[in-house]
Protein backbone atom coordinates (compact mmCIF):
# COMPACT_ATOMS: atom_id res chain seq x y z
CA UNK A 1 0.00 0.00 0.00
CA UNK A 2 1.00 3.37 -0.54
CA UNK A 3 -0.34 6.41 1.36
CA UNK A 4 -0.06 10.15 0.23
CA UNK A 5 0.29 12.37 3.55
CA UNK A 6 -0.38 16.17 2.47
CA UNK A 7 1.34 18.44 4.77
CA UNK A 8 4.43 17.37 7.40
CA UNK A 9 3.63 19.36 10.06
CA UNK A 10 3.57 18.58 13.96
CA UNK A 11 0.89 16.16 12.96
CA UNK A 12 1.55 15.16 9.61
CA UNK A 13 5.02 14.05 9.72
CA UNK A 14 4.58 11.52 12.73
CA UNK A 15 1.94 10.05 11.38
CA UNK A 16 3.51 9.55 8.01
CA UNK A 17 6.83 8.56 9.98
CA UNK A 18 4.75 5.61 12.40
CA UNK A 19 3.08 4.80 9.24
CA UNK A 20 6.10 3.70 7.45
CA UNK A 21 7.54 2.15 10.55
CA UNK A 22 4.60 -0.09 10.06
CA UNK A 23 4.93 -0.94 6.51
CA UNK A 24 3.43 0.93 4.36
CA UNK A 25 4.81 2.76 1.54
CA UNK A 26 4.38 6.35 2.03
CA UNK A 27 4.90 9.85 0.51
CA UNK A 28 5.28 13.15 2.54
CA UNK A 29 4.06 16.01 0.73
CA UNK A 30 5.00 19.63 1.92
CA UNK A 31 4.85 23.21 0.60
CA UNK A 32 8.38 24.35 2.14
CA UNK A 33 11.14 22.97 0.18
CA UNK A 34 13.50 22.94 3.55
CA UNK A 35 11.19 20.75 5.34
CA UNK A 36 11.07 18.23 2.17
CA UNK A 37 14.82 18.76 2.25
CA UNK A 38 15.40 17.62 5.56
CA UNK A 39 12.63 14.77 5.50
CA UNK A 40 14.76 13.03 2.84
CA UNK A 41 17.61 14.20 5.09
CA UNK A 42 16.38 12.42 8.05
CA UNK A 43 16.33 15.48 9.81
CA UNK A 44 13.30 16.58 12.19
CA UNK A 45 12.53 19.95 11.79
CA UNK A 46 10.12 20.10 14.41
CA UNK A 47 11.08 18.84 18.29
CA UNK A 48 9.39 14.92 18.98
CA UNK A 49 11.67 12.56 21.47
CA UNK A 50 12.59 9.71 19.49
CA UNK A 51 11.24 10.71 16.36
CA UNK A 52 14.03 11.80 14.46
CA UNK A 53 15.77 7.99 15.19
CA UNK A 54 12.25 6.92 13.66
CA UNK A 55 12.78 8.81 10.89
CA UNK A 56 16.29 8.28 9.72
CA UNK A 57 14.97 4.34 9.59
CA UNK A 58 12.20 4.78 7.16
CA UNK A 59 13.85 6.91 4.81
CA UNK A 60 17.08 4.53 4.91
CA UNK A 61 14.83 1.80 4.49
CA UNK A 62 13.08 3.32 1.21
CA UNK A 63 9.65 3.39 3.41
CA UNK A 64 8.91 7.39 3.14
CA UNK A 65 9.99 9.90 0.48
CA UNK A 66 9.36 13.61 0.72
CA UNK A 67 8.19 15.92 -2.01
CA UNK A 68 6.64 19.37 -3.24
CA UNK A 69 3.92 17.33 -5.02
CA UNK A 70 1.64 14.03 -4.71
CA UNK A 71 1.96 11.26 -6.22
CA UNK A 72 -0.46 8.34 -6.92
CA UNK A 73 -1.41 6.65 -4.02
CA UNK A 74 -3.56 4.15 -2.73
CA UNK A 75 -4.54 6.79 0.25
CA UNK A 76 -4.65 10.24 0.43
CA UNK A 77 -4.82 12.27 4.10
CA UNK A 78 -4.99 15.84 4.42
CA UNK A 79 -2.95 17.07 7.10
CA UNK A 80 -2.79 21.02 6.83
CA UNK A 81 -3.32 23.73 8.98
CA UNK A 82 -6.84 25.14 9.39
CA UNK A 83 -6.48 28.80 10.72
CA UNK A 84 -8.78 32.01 10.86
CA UNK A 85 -10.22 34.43 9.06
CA UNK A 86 -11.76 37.71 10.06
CA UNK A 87 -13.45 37.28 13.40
CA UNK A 88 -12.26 33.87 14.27
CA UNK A 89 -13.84 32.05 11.05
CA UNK A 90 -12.38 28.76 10.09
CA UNK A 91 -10.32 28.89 7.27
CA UNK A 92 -10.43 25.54 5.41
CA UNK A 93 -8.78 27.54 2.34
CA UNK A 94 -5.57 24.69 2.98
CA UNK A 95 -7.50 21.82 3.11
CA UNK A 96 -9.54 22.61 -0.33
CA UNK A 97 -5.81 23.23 -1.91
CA UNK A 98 -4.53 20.03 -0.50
CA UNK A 99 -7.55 18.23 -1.76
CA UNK A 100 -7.44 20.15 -5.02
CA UNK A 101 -3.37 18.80 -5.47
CA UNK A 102 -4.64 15.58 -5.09
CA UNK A 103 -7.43 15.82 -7.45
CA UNK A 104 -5.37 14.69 -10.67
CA UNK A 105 -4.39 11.21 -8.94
CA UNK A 106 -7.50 10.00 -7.36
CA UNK A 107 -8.88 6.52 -8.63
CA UNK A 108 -11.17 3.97 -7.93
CA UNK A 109 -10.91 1.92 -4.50
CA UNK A 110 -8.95 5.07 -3.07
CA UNK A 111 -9.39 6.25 0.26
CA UNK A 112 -9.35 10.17 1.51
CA UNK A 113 -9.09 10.91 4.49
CA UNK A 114 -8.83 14.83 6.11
CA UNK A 115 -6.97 14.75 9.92
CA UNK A 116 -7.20 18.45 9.97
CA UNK A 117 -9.40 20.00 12.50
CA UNK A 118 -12.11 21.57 11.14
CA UNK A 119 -15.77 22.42 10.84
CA UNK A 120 -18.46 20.61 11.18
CA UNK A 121 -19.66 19.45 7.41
CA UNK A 122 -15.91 19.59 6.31
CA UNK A 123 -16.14 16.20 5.06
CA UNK A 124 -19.03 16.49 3.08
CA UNK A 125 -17.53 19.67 1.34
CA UNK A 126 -14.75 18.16 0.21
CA UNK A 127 -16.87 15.23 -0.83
CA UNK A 128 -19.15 17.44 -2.85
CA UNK A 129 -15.71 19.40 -4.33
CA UNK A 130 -14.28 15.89 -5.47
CA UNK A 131 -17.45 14.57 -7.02
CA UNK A 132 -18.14 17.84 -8.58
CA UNK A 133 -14.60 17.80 -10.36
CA UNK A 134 -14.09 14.14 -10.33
CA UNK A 135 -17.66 12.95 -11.56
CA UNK A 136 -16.74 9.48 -12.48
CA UNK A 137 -15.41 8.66 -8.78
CA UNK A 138 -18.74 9.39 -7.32
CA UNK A 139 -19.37 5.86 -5.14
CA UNK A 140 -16.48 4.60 -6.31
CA UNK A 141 -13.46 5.70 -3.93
CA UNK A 142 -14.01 6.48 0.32
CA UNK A 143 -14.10 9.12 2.03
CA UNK A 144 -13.64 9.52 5.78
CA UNK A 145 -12.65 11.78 9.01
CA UNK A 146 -10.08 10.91 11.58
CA UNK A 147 -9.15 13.71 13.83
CA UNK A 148 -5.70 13.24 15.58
CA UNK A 149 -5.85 13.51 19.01
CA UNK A 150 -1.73 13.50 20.24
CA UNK A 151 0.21 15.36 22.87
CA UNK A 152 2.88 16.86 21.58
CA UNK A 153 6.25 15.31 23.45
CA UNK A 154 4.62 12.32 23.78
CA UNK A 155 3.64 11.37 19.98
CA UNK A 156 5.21 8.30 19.60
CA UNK A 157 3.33 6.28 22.20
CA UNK A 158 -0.06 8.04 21.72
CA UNK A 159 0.10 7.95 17.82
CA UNK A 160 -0.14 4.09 18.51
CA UNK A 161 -1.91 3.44 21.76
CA UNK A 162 -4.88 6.41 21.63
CA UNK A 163 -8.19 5.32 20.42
CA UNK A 164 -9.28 7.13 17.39
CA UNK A 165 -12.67 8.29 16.30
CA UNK A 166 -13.10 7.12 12.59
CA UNK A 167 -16.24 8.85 10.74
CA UNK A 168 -16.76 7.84 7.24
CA UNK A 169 -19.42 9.56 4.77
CA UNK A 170 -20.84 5.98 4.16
CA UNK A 171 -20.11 2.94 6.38
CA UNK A 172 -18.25 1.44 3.56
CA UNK A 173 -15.86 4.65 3.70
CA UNK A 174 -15.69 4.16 7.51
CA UNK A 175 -14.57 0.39 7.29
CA UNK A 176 -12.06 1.12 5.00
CA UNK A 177 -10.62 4.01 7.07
CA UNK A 178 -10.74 1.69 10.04
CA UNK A 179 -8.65 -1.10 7.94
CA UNK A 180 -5.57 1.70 7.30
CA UNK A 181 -5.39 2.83 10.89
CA UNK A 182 -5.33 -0.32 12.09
CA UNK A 183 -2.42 -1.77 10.65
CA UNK A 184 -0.15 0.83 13.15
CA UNK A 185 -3.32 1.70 15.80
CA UNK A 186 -3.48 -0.74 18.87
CA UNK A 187 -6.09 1.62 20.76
CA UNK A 188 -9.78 1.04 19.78
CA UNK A 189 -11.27 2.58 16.46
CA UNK A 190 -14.65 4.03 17.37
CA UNK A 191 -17.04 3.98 13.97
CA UNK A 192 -19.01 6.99 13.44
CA UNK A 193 -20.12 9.50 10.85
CA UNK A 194 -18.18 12.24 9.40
CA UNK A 195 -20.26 14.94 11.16
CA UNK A 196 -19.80 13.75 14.41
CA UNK A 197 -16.00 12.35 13.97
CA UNK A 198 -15.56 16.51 13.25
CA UNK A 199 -17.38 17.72 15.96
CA UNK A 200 -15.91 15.17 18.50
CA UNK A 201 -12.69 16.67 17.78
CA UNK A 202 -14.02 20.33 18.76
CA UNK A 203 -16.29 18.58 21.60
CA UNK A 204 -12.29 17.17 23.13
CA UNK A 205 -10.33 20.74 23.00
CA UNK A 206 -13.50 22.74 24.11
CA UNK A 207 -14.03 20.36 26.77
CA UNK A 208 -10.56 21.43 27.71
CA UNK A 209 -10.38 24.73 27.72
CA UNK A 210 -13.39 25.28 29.73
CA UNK A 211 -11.79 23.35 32.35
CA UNK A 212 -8.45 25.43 32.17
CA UNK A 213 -11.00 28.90 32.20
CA UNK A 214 -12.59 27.43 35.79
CA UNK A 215 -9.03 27.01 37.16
CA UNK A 216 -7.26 30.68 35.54
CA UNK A 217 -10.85 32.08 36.94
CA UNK A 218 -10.10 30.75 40.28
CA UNK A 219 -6.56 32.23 40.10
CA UNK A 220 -7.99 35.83 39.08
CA UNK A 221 -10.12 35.19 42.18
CA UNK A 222 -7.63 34.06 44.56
CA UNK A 223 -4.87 36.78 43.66
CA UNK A 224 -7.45 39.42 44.47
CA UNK A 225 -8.80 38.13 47.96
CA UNK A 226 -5.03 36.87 49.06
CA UNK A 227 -5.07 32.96 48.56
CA UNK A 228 -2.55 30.87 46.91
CA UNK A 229 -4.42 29.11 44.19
CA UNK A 230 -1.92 26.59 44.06
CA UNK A 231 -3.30 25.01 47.86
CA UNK A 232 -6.51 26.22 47.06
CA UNK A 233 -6.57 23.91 43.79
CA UNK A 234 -5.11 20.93 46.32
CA UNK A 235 -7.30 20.92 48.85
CA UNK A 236 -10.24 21.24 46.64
CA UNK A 237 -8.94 18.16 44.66
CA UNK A 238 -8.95 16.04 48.11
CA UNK A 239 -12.59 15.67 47.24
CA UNK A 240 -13.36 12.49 45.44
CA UNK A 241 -15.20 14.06 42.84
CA UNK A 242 -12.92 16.86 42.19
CA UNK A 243 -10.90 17.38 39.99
CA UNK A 244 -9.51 20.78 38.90
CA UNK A 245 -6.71 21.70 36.70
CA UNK A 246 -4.04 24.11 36.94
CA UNK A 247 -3.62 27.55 36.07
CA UNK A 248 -1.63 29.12 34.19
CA UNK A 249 -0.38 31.92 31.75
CA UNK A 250 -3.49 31.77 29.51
CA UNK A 251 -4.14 28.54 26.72
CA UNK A 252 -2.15 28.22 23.70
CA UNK A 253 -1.30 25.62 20.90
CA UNK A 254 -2.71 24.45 17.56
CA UNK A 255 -5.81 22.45 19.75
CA UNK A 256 -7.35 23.58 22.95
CA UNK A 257 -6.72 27.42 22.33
CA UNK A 258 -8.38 27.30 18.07
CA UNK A 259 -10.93 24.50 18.01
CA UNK A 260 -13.59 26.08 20.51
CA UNK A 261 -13.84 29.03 18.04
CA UNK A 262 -15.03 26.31 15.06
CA UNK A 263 -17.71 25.52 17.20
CA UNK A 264 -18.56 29.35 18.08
CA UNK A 265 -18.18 30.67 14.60
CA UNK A 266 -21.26 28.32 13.66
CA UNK A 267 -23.19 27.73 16.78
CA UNK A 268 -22.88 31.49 18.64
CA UNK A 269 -26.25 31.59 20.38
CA UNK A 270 -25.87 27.41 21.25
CA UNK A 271 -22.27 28.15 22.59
CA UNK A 272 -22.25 30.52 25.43
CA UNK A 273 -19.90 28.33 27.97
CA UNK A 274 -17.83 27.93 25.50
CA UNK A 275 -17.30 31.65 24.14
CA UNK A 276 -17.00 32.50 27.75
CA UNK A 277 -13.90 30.04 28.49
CA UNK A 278 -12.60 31.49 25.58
CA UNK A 279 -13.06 35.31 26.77
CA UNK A 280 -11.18 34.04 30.21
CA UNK A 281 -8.62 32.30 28.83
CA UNK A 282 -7.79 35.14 26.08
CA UNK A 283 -8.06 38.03 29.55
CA UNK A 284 -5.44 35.72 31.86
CA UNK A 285 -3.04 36.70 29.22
CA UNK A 286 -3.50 39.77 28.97
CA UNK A 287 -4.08 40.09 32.94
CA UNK A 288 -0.60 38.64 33.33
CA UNK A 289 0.67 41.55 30.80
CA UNK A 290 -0.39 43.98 33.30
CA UNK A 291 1.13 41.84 36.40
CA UNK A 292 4.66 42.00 34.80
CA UNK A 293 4.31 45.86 33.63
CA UNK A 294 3.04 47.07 37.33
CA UNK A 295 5.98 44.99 38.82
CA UNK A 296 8.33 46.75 36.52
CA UNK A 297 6.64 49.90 37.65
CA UNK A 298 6.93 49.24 41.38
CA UNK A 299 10.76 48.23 41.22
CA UNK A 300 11.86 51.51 39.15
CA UNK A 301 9.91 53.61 42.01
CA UNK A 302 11.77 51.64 44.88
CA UNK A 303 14.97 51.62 43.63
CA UNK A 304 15.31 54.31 41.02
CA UNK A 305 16.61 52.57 38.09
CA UNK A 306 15.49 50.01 35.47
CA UNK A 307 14.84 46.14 36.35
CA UNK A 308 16.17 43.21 34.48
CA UNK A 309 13.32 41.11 33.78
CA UNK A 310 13.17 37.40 33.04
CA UNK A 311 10.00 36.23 30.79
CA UNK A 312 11.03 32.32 31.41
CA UNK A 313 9.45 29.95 28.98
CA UNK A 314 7.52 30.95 25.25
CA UNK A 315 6.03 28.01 24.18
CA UNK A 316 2.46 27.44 24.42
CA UNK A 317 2.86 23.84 26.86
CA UNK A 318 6.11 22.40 28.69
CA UNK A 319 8.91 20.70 27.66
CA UNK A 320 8.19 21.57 23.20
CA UNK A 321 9.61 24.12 21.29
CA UNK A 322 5.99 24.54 20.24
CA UNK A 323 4.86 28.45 20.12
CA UNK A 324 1.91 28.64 17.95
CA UNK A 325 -0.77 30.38 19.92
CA UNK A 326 1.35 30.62 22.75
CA UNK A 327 0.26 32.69 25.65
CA UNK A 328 4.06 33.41 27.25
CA UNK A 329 4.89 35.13 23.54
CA UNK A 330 1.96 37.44 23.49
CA UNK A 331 2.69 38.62 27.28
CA UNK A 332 6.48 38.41 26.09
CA UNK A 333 5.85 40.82 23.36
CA UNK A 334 3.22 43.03 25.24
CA UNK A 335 6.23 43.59 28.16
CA UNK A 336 8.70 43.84 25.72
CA UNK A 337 6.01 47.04 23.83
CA UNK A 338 4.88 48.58 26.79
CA UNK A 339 9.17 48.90 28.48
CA UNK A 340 11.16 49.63 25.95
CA UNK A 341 13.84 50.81 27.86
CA UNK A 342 14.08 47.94 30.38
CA UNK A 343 16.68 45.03 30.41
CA UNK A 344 14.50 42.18 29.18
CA UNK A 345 16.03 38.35 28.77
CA UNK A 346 13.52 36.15 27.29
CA UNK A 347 14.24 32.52 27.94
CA UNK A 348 12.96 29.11 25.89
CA UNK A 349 15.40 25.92 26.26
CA UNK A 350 13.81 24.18 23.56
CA UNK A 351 14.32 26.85 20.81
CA UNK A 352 17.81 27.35 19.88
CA UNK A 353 17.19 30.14 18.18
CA UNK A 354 14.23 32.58 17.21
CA UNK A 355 13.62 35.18 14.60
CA UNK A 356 12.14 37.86 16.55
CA UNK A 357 13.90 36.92 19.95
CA UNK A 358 16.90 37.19 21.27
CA UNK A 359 17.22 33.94 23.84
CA UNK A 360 18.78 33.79 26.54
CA UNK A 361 20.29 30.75 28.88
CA UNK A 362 18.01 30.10 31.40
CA UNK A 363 20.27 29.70 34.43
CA UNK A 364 21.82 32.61 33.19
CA UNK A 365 18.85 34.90 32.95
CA UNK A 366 17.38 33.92 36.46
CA UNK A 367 20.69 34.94 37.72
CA UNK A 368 20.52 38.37 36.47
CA UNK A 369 17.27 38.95 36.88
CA UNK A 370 15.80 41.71 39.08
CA UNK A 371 11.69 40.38 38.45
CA UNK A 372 11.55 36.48 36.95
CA UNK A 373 8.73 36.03 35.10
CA UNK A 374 7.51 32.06 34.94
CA UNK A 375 5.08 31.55 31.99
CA UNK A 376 5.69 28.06 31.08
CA UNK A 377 6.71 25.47 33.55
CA UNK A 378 9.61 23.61 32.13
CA UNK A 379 11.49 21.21 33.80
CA UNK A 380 14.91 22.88 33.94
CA UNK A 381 12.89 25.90 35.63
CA UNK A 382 11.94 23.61 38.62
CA UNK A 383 15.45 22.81 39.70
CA UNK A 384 16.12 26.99 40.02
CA UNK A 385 16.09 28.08 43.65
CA UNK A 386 13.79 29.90 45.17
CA UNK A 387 15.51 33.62 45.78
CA UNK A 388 14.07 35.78 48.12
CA UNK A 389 15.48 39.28 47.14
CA UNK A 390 14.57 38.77 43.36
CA UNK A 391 10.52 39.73 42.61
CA UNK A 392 9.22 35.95 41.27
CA UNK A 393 6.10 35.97 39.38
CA UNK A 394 4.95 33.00 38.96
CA UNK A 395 2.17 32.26 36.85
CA UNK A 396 2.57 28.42 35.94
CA UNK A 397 3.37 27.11 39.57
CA UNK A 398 6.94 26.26 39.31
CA UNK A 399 6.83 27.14 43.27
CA UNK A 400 3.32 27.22 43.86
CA UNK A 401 3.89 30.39 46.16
């Protein structure tokens, strides 16, 4: 079998990589030339423990090929970014180009497949674009949704052992899906329809980041009347049906801080929860903006000169190099705007380099550092010392003060 991944992304390229680990013959397919470049390389280009081993053995063992363009296949899956336009309007412009690419090579007994998050009624589109250019195909190839549902650092194991959701437009198209995950898939494939495979997908990262708005509400809360969220959070969590999670510096990423707006964008008078957790999660951001530009404030009255600050951490999650959406670069930036003479270090261990930032060794920045500035907890953070004469804002509990 050979299978036609369009887009190598953070989602794309592991799935194409643990697809050819398990056999099957596949092609990566990728708009930058550099990432198709270092594909047939064997070089990562995006941060995944273990991957890049993973890699190096399917291309040296013939099992996955990068390119600029498709080939034919025997499966197609659309793996492109789905971003916004205007007010927070799903933009499925990528996946209708992907789908167009593929157009030319499409033949009977295929199977499509999009990954991509997106609306609900996606699918069908797509379906309707295909048949539409494609006339002879109609009933003749399958079409399906699988959403991915991965944490990044941990791909490997969850590309493999998650259950997936598997909606097809017919139950012929779902079966067939169902028969390519499960040659590298050992959680269960759940059958559904294509409409509800999509919205299950929003229904997971919505879910999510109404949870995270309850806890960065309770820290907006707390911070006002004098309690430390972080024993708040505990205690509350000794009760058996409890079960917070934990502030932090706002939500970021490609999932939990995108997907509840495909559901708002369509639904706006069904989803008021949801818009809400969004409005939260968006103001603990900027909230934490303010924190870091009234400490810098404070310190220049007291002791008549500027601070060096410390914004520690800029990707969106711990331990990636991961910044899309990222809630530590927009307070980052919105510091680094509203001081522009102060002494700022900005800090990420898993980016060697950035093309707006300068970075800055951790151990060294904390050092100099008049106010530290904790926005994502990564692990090297936690083995820091506590120091008492240097302001510590902490805003992802690496001390839970």
């Amino acid at each position: 079998m050979k299978a036609c991944f369009m887009g190598l992304g953070y989602i794309g390229l592991p799935t194409a990589i643990i697809a050819a680990k398990h056999g099957i013959n596949v092609l990566g397919v990728d708009i930058n030339p550099g990432v198709v470049e270092m594909t047939n390389q064997g070089k990562l280009h995006i941060i995944e423990p273990g991957m890049e081993e993973y890699l190096q053995e399917v291309v040296n063992a013939g099992l996955l090929k990068a390119s600029t363009t498709p080939e034919i296949s025997d499966a197609y899956f659309m793996v492109v970014p789905t971003p916004f336009k205007g007010n927070h309007e799903p933009d499925i412009s990528y996946v209708e180009a992907a789908t167009r690419s593929v157009l030319p090579y499409l033949k009977e007994g295929d199977l499509y497949v999009i990954e991509s998050t997106s609306p609900v009624g996606t699918t069908e589109k797509m379906q309707s674009l295909i048949f539409s250019e494609r006339p002879e195909l109609k009933d003749k190839i399958y079409i399906a949704y699988c959403p991915e549902r991965v944490l990044p650092g941990n791909v490997i194991y969850e590309l493999v052992h998650n259950d997936r959701v598997i909606g097809g437009i017919n139950e012929e198209s779902t079966e067939k899906a169902i028969q390519f995950y499960g040659r590298f898939v050992q959680g269960i494939l759940h059958k559904t329809n294509s409409k509800t495979a999509e919205m299950c997908k929003l229904t997971e990262n919505s879910s999510r980041d109404v949870q995270i708005a309850f806890a960065n509400e309770l820290s907006l809360i707390c911070d006002k009347a004098g309690i430390n969220v972080w024993e708040l959070i505990e205690l509350a969590n000794k009760h058996p049906r409890v079960n917070i999670l934990q502030p932090g510096a706002g939500v970021g990423g490609h999932c939990i801080a995108v997907d509840p707006y495909f559901i708002t964008a369509e639904f706006p008078y069904e989803s008021q929860l949801i818009s809400k957790a969004r409005e939260i999660n968006n103001y603990k951001s900027f909230w934490c903006a303010e924190k870091v530009q009234n400490a810098i404030l404070r310190f220049e009255l007291e002791h008549h000169r500027k601070p060096v600050v410390a914004m520690m951490g800029l990707a969106f999650k711990p331990n990636i190099d991961d910044l899309r959406e990222s809630p530590a670069k927009y307070i980052t930036t919105k510091v680094m705007q509203a001081c522009n003479n102060a002494d700022i270090l900005i800090v990420e261990p898993n980016v060697k380099e950035h093309k707006v930032f300068k970075l800055t060794d951790y151990k060294e920045a904390y050092e100099k550092a008049d106010i530290v500035v904790f926005l994502t907890a990564h692990e090297p953070f936690k083995e820091l010392p506590y120091t008492k004469g240097k302001v510590i804002l902490d805003f992802c509990g690496i001390y839970k003060r």
